[in-house]
N, C-alpha and C. Protein backbone atom coordinates (compact mmCIF):
# COMPACT_ATOMS: atom_id res chain seq x y z
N UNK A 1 16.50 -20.05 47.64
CA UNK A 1 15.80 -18.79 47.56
C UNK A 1 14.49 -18.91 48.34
N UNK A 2 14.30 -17.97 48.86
CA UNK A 2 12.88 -17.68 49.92
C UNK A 2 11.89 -17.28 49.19
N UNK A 3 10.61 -17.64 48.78
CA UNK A 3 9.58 -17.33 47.91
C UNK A 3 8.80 -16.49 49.18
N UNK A 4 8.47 -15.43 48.51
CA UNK A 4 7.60 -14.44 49.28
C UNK A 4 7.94 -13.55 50.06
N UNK A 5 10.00 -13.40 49.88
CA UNK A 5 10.44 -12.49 50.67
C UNK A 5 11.16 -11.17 49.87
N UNK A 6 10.34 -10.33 49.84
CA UNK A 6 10.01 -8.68 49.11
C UNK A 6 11.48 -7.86 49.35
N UNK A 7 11.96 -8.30 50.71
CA UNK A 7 13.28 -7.19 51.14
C UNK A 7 14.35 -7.73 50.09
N UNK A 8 14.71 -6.35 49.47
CA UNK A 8 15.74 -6.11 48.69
C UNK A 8 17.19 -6.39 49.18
N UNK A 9 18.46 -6.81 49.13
CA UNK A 9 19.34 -6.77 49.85
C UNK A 9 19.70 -5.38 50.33
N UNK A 10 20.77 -5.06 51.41
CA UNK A 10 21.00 -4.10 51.89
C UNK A 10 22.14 -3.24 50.93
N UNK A 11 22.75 -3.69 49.92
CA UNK A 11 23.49 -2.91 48.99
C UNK A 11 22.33 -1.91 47.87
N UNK A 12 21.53 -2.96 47.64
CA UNK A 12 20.92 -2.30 46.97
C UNK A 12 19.58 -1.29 47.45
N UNK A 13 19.65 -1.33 48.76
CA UNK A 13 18.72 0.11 49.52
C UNK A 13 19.65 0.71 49.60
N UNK A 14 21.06 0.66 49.95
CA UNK A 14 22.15 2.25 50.06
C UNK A 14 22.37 2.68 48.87
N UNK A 15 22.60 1.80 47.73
CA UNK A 15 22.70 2.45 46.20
C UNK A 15 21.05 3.31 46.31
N UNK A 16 20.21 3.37 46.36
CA UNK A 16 18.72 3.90 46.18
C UNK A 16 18.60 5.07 47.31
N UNK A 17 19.31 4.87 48.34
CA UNK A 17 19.07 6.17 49.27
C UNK A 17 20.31 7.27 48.13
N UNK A 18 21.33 6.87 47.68
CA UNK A 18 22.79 7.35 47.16
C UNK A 18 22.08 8.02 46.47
N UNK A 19 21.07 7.51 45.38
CA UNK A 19 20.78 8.36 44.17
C UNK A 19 19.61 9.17 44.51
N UNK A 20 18.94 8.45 45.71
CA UNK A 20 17.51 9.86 46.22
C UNK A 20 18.86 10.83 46.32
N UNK A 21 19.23 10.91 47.45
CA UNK A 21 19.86 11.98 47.75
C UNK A 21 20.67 13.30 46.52
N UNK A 22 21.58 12.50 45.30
CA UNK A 22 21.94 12.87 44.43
C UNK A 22 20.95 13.58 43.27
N UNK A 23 19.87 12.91 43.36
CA UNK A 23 18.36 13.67 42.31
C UNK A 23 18.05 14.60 43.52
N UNK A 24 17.81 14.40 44.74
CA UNK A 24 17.56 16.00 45.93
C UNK A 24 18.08 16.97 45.69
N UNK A 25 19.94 16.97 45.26
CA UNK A 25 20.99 18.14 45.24
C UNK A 25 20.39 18.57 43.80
N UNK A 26 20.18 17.90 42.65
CA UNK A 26 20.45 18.01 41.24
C UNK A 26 18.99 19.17 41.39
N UNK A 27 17.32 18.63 41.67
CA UNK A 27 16.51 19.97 42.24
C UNK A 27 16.63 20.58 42.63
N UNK A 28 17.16 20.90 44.16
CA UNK A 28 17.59 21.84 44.57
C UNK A 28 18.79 22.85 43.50
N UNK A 29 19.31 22.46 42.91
CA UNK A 29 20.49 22.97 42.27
C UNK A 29 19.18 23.89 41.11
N UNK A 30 18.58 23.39 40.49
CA UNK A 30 17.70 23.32 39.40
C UNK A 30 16.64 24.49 39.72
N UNK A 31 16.36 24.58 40.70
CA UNK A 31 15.07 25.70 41.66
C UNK A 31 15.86 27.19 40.89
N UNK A 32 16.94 26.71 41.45
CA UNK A 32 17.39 28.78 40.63
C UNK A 32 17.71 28.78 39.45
N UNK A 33 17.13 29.80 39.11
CA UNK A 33 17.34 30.49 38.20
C UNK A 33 18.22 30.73 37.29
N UNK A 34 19.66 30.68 38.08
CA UNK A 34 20.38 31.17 36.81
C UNK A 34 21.14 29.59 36.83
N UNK A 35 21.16 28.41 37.33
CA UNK A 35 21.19 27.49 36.77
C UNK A 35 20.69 26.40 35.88
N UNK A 36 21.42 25.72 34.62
CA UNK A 36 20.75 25.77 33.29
C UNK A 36 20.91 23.96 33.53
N UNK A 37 22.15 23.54 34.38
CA UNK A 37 21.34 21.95 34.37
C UNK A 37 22.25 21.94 34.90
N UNK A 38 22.45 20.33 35.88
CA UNK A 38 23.24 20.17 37.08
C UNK A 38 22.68 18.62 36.82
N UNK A 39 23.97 18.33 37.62
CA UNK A 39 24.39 16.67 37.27
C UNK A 39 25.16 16.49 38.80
N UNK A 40 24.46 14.96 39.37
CA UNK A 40 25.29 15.05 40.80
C UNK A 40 25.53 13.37 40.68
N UNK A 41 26.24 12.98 41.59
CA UNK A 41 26.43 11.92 42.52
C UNK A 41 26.54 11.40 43.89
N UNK A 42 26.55 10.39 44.55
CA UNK A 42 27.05 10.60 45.87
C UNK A 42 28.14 9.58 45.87
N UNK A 43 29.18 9.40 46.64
CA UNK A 43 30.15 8.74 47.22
C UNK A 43 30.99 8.70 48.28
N UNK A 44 31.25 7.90 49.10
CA UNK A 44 31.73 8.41 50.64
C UNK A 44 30.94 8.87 51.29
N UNK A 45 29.59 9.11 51.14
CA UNK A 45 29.15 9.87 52.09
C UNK A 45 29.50 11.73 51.40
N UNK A 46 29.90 11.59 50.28
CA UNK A 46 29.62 13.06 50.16
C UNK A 46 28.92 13.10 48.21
N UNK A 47 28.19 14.31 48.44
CA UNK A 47 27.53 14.65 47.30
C UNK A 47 28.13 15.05 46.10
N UNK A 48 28.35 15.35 45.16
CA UNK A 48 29.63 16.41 43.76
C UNK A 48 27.98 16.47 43.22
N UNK A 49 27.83 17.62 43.28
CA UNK A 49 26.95 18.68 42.00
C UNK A 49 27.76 19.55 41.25
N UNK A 50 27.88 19.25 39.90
CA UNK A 50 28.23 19.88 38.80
C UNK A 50 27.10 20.49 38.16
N UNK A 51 27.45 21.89 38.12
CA UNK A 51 26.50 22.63 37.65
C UNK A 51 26.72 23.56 36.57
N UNK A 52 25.63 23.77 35.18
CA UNK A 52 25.77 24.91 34.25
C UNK A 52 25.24 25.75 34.78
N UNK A 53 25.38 27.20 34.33
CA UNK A 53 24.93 28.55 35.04
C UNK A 53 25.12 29.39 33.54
N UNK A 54 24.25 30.24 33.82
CA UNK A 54 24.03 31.44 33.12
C UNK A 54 25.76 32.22 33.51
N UNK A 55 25.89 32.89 32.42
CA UNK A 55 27.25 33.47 32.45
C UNK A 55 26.77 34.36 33.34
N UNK A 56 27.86 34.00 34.28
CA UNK A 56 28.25 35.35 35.93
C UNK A 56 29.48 35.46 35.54
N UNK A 57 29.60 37.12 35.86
CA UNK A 57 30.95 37.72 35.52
C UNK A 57 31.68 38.05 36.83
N UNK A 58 30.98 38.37 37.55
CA UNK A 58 31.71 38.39 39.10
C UNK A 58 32.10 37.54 39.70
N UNK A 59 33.03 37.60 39.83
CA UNK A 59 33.92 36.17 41.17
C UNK A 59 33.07 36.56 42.30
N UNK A 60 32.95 37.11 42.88
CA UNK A 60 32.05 37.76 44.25
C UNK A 60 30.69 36.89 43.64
N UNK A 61 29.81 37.38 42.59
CA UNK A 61 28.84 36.67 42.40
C UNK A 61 28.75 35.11 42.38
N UNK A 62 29.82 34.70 41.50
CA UNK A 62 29.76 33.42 41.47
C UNK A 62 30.38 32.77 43.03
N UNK A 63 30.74 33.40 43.27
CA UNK A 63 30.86 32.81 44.98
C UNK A 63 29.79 32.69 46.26
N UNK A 64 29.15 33.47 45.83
CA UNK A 64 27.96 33.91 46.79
C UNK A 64 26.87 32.75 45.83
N UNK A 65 26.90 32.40 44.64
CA UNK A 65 26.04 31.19 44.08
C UNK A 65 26.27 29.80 44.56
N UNK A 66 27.92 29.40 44.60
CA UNK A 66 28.07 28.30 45.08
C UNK A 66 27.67 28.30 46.48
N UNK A 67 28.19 28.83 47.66
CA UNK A 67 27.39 29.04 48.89
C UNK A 67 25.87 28.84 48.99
N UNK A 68 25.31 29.59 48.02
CA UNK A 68 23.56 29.20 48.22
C UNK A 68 23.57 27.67 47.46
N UNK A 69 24.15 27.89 46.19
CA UNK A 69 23.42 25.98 46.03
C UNK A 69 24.00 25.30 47.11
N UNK A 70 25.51 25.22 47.69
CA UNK A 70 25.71 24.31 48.43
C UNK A 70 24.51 24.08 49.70
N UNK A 71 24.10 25.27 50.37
CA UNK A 71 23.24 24.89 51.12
C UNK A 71 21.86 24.05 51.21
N UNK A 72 21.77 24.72 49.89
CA UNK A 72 20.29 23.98 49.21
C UNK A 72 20.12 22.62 48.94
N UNK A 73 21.34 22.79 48.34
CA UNK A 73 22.03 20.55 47.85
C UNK A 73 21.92 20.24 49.19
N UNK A 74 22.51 21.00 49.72
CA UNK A 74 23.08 19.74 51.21
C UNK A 74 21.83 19.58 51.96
N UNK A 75 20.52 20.34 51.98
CA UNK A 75 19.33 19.94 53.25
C UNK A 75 18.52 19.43 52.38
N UNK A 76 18.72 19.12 50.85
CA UNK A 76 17.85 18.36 49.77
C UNK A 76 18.50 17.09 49.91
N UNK A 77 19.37 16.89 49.71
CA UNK A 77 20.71 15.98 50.10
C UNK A 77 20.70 15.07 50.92
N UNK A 78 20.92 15.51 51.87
CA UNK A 78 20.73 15.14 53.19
C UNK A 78 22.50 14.57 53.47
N UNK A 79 23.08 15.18 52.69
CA UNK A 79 24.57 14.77 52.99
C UNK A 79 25.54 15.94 52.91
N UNK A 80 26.57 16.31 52.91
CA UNK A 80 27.29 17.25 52.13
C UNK A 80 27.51 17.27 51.21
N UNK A 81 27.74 18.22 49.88
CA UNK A 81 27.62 18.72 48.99
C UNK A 81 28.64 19.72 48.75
N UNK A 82 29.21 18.96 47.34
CA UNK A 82 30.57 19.86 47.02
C UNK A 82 30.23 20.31 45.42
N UNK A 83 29.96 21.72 46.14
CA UNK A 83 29.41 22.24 44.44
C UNK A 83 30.52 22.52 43.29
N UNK A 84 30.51 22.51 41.80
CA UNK A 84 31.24 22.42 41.29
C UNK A 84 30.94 23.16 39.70
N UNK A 85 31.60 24.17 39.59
CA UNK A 85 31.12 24.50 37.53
C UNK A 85 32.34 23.94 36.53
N UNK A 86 32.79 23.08 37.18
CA UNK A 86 33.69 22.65 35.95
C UNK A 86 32.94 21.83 35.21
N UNK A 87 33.65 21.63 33.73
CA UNK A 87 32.07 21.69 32.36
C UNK A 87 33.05 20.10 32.61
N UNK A 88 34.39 19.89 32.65
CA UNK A 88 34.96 18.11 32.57
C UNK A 88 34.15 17.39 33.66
N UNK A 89 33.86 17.68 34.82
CA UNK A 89 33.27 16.67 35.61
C UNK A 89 31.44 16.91 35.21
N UNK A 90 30.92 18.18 34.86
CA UNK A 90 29.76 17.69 34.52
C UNK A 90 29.58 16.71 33.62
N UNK A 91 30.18 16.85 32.64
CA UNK A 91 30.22 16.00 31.21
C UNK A 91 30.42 14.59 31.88
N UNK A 92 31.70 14.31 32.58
CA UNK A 92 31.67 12.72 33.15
C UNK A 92 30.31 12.54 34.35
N UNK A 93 29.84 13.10 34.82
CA UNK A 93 29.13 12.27 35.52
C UNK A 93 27.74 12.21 34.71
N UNK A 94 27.52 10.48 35.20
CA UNK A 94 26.65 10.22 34.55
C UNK A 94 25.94 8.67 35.12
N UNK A 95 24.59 8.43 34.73
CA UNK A 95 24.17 7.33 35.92
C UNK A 95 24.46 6.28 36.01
N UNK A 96 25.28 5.35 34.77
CA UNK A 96 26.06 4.30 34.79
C UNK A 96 27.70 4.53 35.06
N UNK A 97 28.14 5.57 35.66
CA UNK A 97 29.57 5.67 35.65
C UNK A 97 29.89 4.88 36.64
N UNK A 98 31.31 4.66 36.80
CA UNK A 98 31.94 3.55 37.26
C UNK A 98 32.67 4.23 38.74
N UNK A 99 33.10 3.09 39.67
CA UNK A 99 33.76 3.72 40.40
C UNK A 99 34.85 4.52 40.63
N UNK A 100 35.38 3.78 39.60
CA UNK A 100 36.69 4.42 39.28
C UNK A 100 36.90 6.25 38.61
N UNK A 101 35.52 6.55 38.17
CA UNK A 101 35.37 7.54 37.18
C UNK A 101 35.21 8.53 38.73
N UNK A 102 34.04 7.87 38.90
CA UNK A 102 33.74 8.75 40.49
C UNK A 102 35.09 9.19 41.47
N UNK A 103 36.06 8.03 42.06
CA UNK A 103 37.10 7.89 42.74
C UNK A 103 37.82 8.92 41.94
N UNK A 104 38.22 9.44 40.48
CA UNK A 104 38.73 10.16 39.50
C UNK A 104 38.56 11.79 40.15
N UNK A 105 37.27 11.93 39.68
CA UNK A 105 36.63 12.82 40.33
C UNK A 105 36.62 13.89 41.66
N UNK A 106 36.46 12.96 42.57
CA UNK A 106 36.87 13.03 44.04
C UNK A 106 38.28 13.37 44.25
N UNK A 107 38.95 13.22 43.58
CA UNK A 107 40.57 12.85 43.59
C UNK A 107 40.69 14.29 42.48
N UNK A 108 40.16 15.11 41.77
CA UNK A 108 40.41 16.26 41.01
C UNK A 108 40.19 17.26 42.38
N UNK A 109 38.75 16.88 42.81
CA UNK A 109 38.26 17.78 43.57
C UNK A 109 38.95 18.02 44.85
N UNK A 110 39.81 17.29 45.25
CA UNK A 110 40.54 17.30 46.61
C UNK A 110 39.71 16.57 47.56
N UNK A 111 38.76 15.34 47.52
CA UNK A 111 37.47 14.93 48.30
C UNK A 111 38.09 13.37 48.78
């Protein structure tokens, strides 16, 4: 071991950019209004924000919501961003989840 050398390995700066990016989408998601809490990850190179929302009754509305968060996640992000209101993947993601849970995930979502 090298005494006095500060650099972290390189797995553990891409896990730390993974989760900046994933807390970027989860604010951005969080800024509006009619969302009530949002839960993200990153993997592959892509983002999953699961989000609660105030009950929208319009399909038109709720379509025109995912479009704006996705944009918002993705330049907070800095990755792409696959927005999502299903209440099963909010509930699973979470900051110790596993790969496999994630890979799960990705694999519901078509990702």
């Amino acid at each position: 071991m090298i005494f006095g050398s500060h650099e972290p390995p390189a797995y553990v700066a891409e896990q730390a950019k993974a989760e900046e990016g994933a807390r970027g989408a989860e604010y951005a998601a969080l800024s509006n209004p009619l969302v009530l809490a949002a839960r993200a990850f990153e993997r592959k190179g892509i983002t999953v924000l699961a989000v609660l929302t105030e009950p929208i009754y319009l399909a038109s509305d709720r379509a025109a919501l995912k479009e704006l968060l996705t944009a918002a996640a993705s330049e907070a992000a800095g990755t792409p961003v696959t927005v999502t209101f299903d209440l099963e993947i909010y509930r699973r993601i979470s900051r110790d989840m596993s790969a496999e849970v994630q890979d799960l995930i990705l694999k519901k979502l078509g990702l």
